[in-house]
N, C-alpha and C. Protein backbone atom coordinates (compact mmCIF):
# COMPACT_ATOMS: atom_id res chain seq x y z
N UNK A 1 -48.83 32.48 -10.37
CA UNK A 1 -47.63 31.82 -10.83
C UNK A 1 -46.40 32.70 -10.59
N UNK A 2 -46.45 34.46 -10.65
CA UNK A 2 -45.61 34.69 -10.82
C UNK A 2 -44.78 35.20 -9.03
N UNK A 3 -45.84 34.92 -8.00
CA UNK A 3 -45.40 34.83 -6.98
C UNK A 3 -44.66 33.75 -6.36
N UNK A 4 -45.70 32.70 -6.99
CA UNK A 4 -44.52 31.54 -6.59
C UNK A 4 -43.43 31.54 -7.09
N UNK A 5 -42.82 31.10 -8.56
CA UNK A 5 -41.98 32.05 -8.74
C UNK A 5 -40.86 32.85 -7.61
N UNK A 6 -41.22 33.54 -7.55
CA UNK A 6 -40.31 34.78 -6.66
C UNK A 6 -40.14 34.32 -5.12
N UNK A 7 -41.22 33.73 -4.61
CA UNK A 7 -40.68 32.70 -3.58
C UNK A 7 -40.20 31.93 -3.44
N UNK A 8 -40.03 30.93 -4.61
CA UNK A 8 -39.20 29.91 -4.91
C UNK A 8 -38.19 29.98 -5.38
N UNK A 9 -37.77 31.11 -6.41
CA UNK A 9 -36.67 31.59 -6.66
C UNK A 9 -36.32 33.40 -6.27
N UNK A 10 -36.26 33.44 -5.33
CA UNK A 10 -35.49 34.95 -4.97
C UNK A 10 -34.84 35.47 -5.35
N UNK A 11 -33.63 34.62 -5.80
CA UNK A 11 -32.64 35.81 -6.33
C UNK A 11 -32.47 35.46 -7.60
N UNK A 12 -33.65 35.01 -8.49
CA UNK A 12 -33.42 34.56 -10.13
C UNK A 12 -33.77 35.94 -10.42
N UNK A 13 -32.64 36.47 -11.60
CA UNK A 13 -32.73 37.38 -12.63
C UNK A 13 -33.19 36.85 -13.93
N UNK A 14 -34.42 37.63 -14.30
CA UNK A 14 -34.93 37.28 -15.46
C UNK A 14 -34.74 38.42 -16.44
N UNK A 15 -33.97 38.32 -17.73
CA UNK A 15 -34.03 39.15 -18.63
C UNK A 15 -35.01 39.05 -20.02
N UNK A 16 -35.91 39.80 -20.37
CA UNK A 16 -36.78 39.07 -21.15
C UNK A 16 -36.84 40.31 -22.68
N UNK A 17 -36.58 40.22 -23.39
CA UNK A 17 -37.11 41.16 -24.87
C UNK A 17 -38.08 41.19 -25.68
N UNK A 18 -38.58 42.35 -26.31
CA UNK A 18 -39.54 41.91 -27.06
C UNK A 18 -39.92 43.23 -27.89
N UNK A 19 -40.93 43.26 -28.29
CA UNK A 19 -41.82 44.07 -29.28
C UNK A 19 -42.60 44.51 -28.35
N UNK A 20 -42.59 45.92 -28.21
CA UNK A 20 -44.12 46.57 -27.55
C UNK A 20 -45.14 46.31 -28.90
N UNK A 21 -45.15 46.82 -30.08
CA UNK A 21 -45.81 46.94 -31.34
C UNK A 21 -45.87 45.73 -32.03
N UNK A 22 -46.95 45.49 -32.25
CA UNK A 22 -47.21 44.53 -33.44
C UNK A 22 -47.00 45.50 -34.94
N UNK A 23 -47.27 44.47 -36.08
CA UNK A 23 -46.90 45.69 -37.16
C UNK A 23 -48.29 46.76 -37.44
N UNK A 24 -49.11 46.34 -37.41
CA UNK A 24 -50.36 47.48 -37.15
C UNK A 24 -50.42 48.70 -36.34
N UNK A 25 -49.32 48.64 -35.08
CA UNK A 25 -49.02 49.56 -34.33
C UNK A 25 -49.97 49.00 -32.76
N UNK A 26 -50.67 48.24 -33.17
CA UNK A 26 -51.12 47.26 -31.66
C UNK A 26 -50.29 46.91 -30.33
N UNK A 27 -50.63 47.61 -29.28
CA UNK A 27 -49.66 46.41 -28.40
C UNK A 27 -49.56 45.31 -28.21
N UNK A 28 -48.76 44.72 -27.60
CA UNK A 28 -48.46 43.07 -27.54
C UNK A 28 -49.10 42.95 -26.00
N UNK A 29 -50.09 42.05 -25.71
CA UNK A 29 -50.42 42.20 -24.65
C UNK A 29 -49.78 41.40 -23.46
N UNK A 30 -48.82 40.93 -23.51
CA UNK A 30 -47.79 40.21 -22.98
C UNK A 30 -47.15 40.93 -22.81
N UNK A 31 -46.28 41.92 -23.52
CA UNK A 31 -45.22 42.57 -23.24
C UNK A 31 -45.81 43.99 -22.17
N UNK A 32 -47.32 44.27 -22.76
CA UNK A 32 -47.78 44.73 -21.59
C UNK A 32 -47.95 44.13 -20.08
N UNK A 33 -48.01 43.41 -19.75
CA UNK A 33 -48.08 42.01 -18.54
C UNK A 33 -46.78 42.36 -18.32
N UNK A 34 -45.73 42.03 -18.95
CA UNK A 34 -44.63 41.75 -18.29
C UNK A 34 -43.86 43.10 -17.69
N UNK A 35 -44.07 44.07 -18.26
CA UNK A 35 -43.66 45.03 -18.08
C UNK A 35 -44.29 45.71 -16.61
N UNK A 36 -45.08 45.50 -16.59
CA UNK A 36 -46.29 45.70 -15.39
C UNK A 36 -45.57 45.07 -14.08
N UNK A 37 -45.09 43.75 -14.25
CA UNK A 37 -44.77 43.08 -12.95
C UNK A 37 -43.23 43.53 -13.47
N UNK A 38 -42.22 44.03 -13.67
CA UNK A 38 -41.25 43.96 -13.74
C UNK A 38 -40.29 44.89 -12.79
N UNK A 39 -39.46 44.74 -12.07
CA UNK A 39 -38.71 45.72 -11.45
C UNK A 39 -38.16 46.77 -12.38
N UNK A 40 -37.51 46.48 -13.54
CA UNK A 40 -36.87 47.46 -13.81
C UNK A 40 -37.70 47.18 -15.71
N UNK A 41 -37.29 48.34 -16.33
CA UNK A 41 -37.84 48.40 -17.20
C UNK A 41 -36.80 49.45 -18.45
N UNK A 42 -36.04 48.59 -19.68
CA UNK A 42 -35.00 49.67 -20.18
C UNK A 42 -35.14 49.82 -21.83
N UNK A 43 -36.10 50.58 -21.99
CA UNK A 43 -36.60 50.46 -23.52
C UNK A 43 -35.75 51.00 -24.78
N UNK A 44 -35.68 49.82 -25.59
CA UNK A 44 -34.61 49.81 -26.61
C UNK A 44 -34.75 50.09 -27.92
N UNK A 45 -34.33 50.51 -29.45
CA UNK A 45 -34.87 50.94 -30.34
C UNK A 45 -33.64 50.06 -31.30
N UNK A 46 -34.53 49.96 -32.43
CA UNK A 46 -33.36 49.69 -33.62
C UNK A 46 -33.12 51.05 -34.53
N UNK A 47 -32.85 50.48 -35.58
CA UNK A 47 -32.64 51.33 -36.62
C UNK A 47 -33.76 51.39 -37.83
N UNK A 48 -34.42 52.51 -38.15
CA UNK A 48 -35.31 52.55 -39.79
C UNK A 48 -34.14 52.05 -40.36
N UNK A 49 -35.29 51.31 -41.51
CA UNK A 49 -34.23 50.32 -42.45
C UNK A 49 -34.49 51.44 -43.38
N UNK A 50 -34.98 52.24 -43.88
CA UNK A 50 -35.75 53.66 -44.41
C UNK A 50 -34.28 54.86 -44.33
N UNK A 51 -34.82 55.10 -42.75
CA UNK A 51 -33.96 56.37 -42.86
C UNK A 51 -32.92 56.53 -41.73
N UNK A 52 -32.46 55.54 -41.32
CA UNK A 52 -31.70 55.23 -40.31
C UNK A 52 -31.89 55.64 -38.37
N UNK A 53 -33.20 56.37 -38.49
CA UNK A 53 -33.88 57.22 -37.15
C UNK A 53 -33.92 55.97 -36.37
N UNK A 54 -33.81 56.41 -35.10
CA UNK A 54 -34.47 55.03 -34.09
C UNK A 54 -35.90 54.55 -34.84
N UNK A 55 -36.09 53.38 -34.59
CA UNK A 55 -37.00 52.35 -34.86
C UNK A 55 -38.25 52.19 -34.22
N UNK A 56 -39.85 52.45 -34.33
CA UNK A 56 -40.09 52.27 -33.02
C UNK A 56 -41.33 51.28 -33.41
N UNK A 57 -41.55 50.90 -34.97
CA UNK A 57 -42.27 50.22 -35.40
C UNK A 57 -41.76 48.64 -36.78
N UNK A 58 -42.92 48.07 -36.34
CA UNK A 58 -42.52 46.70 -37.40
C UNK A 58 -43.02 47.09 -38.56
N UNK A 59 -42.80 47.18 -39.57
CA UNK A 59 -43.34 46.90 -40.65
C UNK A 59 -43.20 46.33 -42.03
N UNK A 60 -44.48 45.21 -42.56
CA UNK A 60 -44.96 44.06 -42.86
C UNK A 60 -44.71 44.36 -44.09
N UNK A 61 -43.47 43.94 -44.73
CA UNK A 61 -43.52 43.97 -46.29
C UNK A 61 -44.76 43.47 -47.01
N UNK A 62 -45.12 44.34 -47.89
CA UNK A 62 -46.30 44.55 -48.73
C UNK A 62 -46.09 42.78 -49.59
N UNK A 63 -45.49 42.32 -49.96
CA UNK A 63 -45.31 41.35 -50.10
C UNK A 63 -45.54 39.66 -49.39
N UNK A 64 -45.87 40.25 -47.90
CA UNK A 64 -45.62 39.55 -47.28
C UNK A 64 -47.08 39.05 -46.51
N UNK A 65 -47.66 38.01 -45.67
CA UNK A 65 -48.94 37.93 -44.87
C UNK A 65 -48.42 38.13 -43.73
N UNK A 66 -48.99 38.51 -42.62
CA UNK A 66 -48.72 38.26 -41.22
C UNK A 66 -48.22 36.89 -40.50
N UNK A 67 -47.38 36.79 -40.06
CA UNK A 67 -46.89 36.00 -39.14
C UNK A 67 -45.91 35.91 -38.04
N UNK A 68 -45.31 34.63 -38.05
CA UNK A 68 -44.03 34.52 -37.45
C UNK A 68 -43.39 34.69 -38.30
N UNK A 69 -41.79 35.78 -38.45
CA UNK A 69 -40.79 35.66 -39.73
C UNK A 69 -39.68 36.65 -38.98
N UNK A 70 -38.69 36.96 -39.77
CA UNK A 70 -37.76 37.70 -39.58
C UNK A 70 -38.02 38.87 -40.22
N UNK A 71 -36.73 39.12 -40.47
CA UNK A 71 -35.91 40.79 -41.95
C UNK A 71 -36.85 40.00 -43.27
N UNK A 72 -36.71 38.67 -43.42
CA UNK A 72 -38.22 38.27 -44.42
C UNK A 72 -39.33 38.55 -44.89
N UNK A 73 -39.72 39.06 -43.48
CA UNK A 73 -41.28 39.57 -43.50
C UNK A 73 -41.31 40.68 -42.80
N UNK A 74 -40.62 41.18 -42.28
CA UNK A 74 -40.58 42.18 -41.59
C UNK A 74 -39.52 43.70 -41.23
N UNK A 75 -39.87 44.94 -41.46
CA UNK A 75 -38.55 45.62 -41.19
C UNK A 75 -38.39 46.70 -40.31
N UNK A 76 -37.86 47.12 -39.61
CA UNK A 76 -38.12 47.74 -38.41
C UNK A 76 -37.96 49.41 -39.13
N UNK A 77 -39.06 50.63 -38.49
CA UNK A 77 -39.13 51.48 -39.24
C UNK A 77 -39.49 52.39 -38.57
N UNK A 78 -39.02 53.68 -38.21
CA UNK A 78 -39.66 54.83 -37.27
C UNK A 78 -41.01 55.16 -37.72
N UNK A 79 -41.46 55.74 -36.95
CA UNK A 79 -42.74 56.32 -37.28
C UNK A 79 -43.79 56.80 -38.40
N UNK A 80 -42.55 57.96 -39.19
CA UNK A 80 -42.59 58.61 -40.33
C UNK A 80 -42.84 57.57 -41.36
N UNK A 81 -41.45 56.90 -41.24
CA UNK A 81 -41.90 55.96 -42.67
C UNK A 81 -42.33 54.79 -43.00
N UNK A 82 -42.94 54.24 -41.61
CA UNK A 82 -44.27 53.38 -41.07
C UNK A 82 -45.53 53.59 -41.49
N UNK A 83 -45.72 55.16 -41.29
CA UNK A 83 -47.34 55.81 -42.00
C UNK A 83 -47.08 56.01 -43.34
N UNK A 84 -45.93 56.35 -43.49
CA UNK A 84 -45.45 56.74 -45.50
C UNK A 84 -45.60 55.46 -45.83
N UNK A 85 -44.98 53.92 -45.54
CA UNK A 85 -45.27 52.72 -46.30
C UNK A 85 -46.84 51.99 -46.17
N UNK A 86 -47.58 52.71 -45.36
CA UNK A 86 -49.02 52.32 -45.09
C UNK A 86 -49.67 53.04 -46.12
N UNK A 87 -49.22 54.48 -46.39
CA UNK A 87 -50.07 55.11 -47.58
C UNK A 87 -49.85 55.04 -48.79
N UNK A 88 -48.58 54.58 -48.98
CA UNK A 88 -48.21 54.02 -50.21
C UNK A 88 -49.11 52.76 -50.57
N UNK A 89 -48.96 51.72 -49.44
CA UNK A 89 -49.79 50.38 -49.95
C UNK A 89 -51.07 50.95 -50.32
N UNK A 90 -51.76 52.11 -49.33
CA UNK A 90 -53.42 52.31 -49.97
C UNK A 90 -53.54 52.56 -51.16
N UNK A 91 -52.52 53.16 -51.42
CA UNK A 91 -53.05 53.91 -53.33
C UNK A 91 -52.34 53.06 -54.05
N UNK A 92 -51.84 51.89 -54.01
CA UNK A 92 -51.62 51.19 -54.50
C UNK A 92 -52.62 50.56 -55.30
């Protein structure tokens, strides 16, 4: 598909975003795919809602089940305090 595609459209620019990480720290296996066939590749970070560090993980308010959601269910969180809100939920 994705040759035809590119033969059929040549000079279409596709810009596409996403999540490498699920909130478990899983990759997305799509965003792996896409990244794979992609010419260029420009990886972006938010902000810990925590401690203001680049962002490089989701994580799933304790409150919350897995799904589709926003800042609702979800908050973007560096590393550090990704594993700090995982060990907090255990001894919970």
């Amino acid at each position: 598909a994705i040759a035809m595609m590119r033969e059929k459209f040549p000079n279409l620019s596709l810009v596409v975003c996403g999540l490498d990480l699920n909130f478990r720290g899983e990759p997305w296996q799509t965003t792996i795919f896409l990244r794979s066939i992609a010419d260029e590749n420009i990886p972006r970070t938010g902000t810990c809602a925590v401690c203001r560090d680049p962002s490089t993980h989701s994580y799933l308010k304790p409150s919350e089940s897995p799904g589709v959601g926003g800042a609702d269910k979800y908050e973007p969180r560096c590393y550090h305090c990704h594993a700090r809100g995982l060990r907090q939920e255990i001894t919970l």
